[in-house]
C-alpha atoms as a PDB file:
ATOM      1  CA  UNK A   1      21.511  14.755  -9.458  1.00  0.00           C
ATOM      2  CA  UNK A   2      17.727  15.453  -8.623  1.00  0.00           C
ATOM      3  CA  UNK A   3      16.739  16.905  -5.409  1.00  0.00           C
ATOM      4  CA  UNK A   4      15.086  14.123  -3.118  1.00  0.00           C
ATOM      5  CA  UNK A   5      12.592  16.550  -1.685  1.00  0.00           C
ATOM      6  CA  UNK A   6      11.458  17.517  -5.374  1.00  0.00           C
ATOM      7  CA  UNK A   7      11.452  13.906  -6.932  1.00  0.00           C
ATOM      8  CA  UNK A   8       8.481  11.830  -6.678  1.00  0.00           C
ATOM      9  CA  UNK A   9       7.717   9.849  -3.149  1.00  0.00           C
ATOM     10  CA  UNK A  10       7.747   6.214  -5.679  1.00  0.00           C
ATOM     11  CA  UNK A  11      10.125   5.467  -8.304  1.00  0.00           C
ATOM     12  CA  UNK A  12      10.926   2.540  -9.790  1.00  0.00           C
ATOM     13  CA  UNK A  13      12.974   2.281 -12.859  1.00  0.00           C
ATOM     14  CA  UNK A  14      12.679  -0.483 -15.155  1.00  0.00           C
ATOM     15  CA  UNK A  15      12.301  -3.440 -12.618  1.00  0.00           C
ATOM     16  CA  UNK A  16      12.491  -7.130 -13.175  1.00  0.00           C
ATOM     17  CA  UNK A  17      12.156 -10.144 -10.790  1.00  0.00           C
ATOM     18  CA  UNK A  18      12.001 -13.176 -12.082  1.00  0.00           C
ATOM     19  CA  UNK A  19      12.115 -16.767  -9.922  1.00  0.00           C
ATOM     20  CA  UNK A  20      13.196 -19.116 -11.792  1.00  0.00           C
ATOM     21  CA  UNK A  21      12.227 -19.570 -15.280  1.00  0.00           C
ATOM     22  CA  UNK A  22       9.118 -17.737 -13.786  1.00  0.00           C
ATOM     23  CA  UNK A  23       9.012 -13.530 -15.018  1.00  0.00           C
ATOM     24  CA  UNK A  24       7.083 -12.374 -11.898  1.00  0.00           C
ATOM     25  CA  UNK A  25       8.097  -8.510 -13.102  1.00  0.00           C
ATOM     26  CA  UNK A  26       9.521  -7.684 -16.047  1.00  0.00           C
ATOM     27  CA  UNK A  27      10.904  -3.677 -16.533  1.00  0.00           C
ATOM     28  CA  UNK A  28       8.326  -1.900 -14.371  1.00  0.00           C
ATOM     29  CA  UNK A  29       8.863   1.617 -14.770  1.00  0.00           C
ATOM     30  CA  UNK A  30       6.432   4.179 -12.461  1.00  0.00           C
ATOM     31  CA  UNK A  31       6.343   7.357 -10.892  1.00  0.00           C
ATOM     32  CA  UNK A  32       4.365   8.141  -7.705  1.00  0.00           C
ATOM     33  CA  UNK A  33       4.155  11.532  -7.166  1.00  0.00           C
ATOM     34  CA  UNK A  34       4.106  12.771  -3.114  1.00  0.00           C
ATOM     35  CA  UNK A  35       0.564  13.324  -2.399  1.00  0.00           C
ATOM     36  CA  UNK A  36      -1.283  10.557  -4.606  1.00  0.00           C
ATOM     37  CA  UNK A  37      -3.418   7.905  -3.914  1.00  0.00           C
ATOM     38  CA  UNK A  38      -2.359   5.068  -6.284  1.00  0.00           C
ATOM     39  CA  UNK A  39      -4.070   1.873  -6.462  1.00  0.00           C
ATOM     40  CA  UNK A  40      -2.243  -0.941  -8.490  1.00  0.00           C
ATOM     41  CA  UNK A  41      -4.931  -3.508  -9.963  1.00  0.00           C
ATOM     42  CA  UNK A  42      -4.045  -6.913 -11.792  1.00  0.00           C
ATOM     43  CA  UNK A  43      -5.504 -10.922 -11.760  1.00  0.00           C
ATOM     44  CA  UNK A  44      -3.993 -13.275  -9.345  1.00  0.00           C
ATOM     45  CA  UNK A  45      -0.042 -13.946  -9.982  1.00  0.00           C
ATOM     46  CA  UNK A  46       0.041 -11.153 -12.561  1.00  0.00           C
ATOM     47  CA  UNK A  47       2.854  -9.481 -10.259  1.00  0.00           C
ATOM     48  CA  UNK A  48       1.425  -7.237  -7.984  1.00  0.00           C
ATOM     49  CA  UNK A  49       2.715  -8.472  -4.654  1.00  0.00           C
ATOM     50  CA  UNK A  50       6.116  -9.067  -6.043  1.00  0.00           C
ATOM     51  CA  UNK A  51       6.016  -5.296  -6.886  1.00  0.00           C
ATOM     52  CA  UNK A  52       5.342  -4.240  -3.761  1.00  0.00           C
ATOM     53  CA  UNK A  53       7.803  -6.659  -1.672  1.00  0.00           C
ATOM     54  CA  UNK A  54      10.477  -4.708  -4.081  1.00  0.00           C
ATOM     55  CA  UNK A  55       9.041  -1.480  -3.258  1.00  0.00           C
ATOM     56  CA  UNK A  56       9.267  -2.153   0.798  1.00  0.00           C
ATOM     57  CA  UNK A  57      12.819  -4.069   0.378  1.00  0.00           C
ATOM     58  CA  UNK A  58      11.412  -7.376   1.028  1.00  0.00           C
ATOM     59  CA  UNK A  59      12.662  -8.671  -2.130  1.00  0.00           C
ATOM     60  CA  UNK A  60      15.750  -7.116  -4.588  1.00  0.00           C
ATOM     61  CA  UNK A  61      14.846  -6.683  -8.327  1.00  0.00           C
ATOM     62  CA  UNK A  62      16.762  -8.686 -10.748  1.00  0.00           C
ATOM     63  CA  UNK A  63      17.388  -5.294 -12.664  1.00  0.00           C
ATOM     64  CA  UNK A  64      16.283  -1.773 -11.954  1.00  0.00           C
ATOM     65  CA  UNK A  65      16.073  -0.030  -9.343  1.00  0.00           C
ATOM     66  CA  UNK A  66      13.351   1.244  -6.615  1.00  0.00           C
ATOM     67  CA  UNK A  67      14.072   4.665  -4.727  1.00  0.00           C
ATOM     68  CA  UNK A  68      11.820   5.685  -2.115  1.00  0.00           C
ATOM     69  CA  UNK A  69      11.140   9.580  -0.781  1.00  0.00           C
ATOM     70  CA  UNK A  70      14.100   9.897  -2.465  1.00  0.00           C
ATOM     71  CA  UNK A  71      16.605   6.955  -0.938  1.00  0.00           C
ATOM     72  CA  UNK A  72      17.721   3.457  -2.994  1.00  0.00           C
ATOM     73  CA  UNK A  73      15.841   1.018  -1.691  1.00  0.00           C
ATOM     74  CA  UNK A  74      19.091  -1.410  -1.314  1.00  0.00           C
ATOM     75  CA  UNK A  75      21.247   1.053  -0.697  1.00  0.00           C
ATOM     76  CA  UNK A  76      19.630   3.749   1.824  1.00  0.00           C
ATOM     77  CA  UNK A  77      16.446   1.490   2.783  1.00  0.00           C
ATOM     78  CA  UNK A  78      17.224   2.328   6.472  1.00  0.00           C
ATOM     79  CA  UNK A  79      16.411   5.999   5.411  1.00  0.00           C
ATOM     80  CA  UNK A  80      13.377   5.146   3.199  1.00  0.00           C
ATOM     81  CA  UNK A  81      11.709   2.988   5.714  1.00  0.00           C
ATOM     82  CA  UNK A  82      11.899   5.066   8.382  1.00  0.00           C
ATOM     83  CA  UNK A  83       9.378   7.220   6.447  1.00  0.00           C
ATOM     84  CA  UNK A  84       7.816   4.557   4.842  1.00  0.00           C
ATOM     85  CA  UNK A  85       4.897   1.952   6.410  1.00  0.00           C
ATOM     86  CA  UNK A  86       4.081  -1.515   4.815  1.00  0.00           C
ATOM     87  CA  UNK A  87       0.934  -3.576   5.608  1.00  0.00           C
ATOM     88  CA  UNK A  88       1.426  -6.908   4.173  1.00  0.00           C
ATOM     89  CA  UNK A  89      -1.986  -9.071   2.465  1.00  0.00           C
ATOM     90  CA  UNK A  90      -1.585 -11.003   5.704  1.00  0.00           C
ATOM     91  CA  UNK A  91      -1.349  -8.806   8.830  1.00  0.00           C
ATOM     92  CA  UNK A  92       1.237 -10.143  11.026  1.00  0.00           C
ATOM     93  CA  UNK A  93       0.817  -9.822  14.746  1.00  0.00           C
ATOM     94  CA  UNK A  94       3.010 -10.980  18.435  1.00  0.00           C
ATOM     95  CA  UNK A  95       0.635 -13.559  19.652  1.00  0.00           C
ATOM     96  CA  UNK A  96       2.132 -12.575  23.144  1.00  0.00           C
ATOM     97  CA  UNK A  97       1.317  -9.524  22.998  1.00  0.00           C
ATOM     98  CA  UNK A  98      -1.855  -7.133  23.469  1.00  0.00           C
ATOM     99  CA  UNK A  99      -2.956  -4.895  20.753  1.00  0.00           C
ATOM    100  CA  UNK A 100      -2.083  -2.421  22.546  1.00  0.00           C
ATOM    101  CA  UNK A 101       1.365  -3.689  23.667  1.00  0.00           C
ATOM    102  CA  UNK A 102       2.128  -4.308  19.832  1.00  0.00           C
ATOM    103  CA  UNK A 103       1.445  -0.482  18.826  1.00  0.00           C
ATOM    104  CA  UNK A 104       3.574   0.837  21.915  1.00  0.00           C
ATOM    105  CA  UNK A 105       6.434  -1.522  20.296  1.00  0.00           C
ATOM    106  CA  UNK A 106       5.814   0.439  16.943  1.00  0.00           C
ATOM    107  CA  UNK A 107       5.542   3.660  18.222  1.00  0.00           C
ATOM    108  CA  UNK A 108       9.220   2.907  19.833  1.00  0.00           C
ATOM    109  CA  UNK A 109      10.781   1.638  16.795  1.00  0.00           C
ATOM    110  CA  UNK A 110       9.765   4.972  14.692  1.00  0.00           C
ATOM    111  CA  UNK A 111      10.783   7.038  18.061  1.00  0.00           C
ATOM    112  CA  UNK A 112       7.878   8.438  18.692  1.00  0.00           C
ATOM    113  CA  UNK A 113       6.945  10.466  21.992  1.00  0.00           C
ATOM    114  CA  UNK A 114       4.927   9.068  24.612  1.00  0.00           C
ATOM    115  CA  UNK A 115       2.753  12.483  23.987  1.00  0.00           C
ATOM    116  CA  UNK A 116       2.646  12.147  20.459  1.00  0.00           C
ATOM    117  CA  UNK A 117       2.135   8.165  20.519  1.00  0.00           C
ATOM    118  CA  UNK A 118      -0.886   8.500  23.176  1.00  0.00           C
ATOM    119  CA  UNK A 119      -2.787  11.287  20.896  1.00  0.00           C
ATOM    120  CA  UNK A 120      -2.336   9.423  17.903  1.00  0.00           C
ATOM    121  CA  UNK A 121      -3.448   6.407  19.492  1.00  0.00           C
ATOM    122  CA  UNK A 122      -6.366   7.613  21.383  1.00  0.00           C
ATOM    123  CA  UNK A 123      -7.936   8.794  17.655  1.00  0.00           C
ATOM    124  CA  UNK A 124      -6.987   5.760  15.639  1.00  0.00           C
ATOM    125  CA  UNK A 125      -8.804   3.540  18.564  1.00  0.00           C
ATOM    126  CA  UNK A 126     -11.834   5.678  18.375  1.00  0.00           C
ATOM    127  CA  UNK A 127     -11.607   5.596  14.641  1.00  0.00           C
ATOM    128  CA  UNK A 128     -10.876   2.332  13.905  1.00  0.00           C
ATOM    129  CA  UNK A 129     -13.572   0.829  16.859  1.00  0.00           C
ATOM    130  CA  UNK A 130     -10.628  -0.824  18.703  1.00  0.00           C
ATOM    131  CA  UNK A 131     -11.193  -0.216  22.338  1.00  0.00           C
ATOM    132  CA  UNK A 132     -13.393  -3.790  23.044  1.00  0.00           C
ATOM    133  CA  UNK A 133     -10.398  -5.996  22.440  1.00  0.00           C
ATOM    134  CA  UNK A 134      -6.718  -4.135  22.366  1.00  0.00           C
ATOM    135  CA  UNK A 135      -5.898  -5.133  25.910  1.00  0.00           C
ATOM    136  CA  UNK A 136      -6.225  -8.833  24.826  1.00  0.00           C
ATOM    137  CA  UNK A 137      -3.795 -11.048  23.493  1.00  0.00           C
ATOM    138  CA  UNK A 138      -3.681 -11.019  19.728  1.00  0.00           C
ATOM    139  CA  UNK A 139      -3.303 -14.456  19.534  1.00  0.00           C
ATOM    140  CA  UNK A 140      -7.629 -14.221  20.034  1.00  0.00           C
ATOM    141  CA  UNK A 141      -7.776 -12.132  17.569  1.00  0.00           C
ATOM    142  CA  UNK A 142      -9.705 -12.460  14.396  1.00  0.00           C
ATOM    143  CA  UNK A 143      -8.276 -11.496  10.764  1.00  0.00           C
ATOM    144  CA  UNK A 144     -11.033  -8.287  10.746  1.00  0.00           C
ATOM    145  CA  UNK A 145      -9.425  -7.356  14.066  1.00  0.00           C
ATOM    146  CA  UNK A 146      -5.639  -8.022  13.200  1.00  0.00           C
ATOM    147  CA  UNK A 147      -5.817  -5.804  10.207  1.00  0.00           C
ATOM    148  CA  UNK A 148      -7.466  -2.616  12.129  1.00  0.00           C
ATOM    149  CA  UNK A 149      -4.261  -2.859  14.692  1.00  0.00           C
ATOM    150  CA  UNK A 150      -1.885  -3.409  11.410  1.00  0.00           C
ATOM    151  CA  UNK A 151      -3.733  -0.501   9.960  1.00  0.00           C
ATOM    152  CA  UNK A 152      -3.103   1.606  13.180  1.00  0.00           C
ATOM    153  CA  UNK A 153      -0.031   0.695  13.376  1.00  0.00           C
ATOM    154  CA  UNK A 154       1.249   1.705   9.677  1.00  0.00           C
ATOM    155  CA  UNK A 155      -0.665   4.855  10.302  1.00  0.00           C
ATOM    156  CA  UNK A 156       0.707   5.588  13.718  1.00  0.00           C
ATOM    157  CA  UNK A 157       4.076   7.459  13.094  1.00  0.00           C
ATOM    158  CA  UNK A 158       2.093   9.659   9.956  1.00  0.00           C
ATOM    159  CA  UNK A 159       4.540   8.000   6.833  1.00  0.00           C
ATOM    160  CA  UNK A 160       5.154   9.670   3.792  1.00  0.00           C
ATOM    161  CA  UNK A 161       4.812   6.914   2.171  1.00  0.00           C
ATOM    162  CA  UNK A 162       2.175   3.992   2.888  1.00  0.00           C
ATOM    163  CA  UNK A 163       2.404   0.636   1.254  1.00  0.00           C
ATOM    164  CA  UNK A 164      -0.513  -1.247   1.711  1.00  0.00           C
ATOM    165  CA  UNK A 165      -1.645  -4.949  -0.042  1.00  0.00           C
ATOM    166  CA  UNK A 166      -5.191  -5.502   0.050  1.00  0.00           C
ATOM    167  CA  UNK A 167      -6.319  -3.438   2.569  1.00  0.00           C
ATOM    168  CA  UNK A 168      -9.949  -4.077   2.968  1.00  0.00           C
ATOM    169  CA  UNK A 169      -9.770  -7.952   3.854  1.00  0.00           C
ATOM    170  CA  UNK A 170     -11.638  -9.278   6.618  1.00  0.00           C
ATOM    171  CA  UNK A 171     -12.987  -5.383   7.479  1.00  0.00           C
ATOM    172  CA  UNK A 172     -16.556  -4.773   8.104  1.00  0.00           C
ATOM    173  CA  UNK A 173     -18.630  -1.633   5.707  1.00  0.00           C
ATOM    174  CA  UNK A 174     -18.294   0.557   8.534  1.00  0.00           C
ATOM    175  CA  UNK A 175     -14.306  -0.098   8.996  1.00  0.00           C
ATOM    176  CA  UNK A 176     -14.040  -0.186   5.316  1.00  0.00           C
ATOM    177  CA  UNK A 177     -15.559   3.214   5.244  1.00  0.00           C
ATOM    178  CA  UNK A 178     -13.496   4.741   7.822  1.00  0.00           C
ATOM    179  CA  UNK A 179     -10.187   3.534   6.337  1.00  0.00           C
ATOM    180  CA  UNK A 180     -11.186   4.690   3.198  1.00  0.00           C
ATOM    181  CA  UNK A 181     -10.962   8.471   5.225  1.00  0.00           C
ATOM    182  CA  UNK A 182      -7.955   7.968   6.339  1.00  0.00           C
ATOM    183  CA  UNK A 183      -6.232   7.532   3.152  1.00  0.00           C
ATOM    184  CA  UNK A 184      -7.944  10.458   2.060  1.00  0.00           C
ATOM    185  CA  UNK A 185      -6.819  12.606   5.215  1.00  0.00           C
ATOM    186  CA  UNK A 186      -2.929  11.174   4.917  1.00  0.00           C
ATOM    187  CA  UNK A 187      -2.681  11.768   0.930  1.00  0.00           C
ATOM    188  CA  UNK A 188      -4.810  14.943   1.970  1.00  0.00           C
ATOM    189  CA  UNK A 189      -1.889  15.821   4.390  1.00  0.00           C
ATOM    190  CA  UNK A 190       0.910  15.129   1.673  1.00  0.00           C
ATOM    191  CA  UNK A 191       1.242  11.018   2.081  1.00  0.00           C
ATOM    192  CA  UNK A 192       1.508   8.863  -0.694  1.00  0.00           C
ATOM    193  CA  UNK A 193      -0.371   5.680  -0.594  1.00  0.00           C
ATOM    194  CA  UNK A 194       0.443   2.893  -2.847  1.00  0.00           C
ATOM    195  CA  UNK A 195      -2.225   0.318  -3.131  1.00  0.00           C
ATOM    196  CA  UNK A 196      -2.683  -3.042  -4.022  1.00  0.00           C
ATOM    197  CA  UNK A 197      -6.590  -4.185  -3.947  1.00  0.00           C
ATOM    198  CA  UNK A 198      -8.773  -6.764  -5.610  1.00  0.00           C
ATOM    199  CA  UNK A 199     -11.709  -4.708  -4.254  1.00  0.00           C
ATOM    200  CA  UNK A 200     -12.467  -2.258  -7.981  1.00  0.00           C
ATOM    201  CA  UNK A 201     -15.015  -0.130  -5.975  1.00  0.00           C
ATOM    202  CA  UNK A 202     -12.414   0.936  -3.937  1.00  0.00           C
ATOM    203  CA  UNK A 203     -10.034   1.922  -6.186  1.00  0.00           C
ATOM    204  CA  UNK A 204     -12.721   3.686  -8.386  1.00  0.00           C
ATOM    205  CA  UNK A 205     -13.821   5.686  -5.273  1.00  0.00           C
ATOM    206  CA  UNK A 206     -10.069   7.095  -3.351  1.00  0.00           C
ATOM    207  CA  UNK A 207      -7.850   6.641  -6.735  1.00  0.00           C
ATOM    208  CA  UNK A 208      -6.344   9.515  -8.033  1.00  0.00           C
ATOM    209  CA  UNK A 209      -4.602   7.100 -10.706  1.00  0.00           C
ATOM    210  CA  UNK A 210      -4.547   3.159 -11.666  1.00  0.00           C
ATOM    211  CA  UNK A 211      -1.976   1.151 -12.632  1.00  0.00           C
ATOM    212  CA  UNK A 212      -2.883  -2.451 -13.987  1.00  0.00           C
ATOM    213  CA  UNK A 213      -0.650  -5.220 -14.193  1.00  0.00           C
ATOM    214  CA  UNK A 214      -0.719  -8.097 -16.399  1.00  0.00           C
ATOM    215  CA  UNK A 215       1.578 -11.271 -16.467  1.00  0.00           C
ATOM    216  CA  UNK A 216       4.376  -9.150 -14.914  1.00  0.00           C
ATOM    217  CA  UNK A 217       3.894  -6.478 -17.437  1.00  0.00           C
ATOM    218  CA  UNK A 218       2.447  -2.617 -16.619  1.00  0.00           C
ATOM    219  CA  UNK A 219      -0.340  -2.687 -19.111  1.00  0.00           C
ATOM    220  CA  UNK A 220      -1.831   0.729 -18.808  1.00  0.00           C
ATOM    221  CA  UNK A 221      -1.512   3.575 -16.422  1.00  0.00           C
ATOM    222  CA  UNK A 222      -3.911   6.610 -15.481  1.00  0.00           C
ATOM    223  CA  UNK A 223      -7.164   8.007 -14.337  1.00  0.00           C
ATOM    224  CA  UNK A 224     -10.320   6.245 -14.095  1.00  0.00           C
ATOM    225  CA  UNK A 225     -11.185   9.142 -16.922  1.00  0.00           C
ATOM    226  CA  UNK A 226      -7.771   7.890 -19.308  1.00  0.00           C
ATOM    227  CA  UNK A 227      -8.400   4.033 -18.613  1.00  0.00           C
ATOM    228  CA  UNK A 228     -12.373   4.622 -20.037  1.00  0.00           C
ATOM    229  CA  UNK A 229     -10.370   6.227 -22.907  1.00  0.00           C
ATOM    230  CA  UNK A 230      -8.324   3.281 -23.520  1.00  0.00           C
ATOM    231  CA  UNK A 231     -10.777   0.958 -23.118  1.00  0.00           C
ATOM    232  CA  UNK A 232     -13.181   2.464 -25.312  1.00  0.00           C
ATOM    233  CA  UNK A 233     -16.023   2.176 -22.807  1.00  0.00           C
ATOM    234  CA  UNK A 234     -17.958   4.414 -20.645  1.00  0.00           C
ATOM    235  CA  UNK A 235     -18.631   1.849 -17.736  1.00  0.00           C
ATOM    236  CA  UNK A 236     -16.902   0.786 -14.333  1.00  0.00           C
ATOM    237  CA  UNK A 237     -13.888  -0.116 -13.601  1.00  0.00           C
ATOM    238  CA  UNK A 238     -14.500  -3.569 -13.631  1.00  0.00           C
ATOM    239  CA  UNK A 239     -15.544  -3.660 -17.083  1.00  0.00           C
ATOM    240  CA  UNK A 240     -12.258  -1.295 -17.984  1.00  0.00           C
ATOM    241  CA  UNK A 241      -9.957  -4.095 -15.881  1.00  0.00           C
ATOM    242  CA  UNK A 242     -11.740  -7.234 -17.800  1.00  0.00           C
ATOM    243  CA  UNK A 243     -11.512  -5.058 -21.288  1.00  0.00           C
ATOM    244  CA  UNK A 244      -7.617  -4.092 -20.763  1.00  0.00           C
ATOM    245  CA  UNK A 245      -6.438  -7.585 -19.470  1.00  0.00           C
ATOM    246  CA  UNK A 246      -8.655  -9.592 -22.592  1.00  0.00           C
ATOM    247  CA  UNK A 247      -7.147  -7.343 -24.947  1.00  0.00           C
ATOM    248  CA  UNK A 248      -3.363  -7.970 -23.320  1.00  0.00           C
ATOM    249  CA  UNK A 249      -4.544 -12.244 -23.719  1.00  0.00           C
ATOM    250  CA  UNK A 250      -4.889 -12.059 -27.549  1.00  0.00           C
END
């Protein structure tokens, strides 16, 4: 039996879901090892946010299995979540409640301190430009502004693992840069971030490897370096995606 503390933060062992007639996944296999910045590219429907509901719990494979900083998801997801934070494609917010209201609600159900929740708090609003509109009801939010308080809260309780599906929606350049630095300070720390993003730019800049997915099927894993190998091609990723998923079509 491998030791959870040595074993990577992500596994997931030949995973299937299908709905249906439908193969949304079909035996995913992938390592994430603690401290990586993975970014998990495909088309629309190839799979991607099926993969990651499986990952969180949201959804059980057909087959397989997922195990998360070193816990079944299934099994021991009560242990794997509480190290774990998901932000969904669509952030998710208590119209009732203030901004602010919503990330002392967070900050309680990952047992945080009052000391430790303020000081985190007090640099993710400065970071994240939130100060002009947490004491209002999130039900006048806008989508730019829902996703910086998701984004603080997944990053409030410092997981070990972050989840994260399209994370740049609705932000600004500025807030895009700044969240780009925090994944870099949290893998930088020891986190793992696995990300889903349509946005190639971003993945070619904080990536420290790519998976693309293709009609349910891992198609190619690596660097940016490896997938130019692959692909044959010195040129962005964009090119690299197109070239890999064409090739997959024939």
């Amino acid at each position: 039996m491998s030791n959870p503390v040595n074993e990577p933060a992500i596994i997931l062992s030949t995973i299937s879901k299908s709905y249906g007639s439908k193969e949304a996944v079909v035996d995913l296999s992938l390592d994430i090892p603690r401290g990586e910045l993975f970014a998990f590219l495909g088309p629309n429907g190839a799979g991607k946010t099926t993969t990651i509901k499986m990952i969180v719990g949201l959804l059980q494979p057909n087959s397989g299995y997922v195990r998360v900083c070193g816990h079944a998801i299934g099994l021991d997801g009560l242990a794997a979540k509480a190290q774990m934070a998901y932000v969904p494609d669509q952030p998710f917010l208590y119209d009732k409640l203030t901004g602010r209201e919503f990330l002392y609600f967070v900050a309680e159900m990952y047992g945080l301190t009052t000391e430790r929740r303020d000081a985190m708090l007090d640099k993710l609003i400065a970071q994240l430009d939130m100060s002009e509109f947490l004491d209002q009801l999130t039900e006048n939010y806008s989508h730019g502004m829902k996703q910086r308080v998701v984004l603080a809260s997944a990053l409030l309780h410092h997981p070990a693992v972050l989840v994260i599906d399209e994370p740049m929606v609705g932000l600004d350049p500025r807030t895009i840069r700044v969240v780009k630095d925090l994944f870099v300070d949290l893998v930088g720390n020891g986190g793992t971030i696995f990300m889903s993003t349509h946005i190639l730019e971003i993945a070619e800049a904080v990536a420290d490897r790519i998976g693309i997915i293709h009609e349910g099927r891992l198609i190619t894993v690596g660097s940016l370096e490896q997938l130019r190998a692959q692909a044959q091609r010195e040129h962005s990723l964009e090119e690299i995606f197109l070239r890999l998923t064409e090739v997959n079509d024939v």
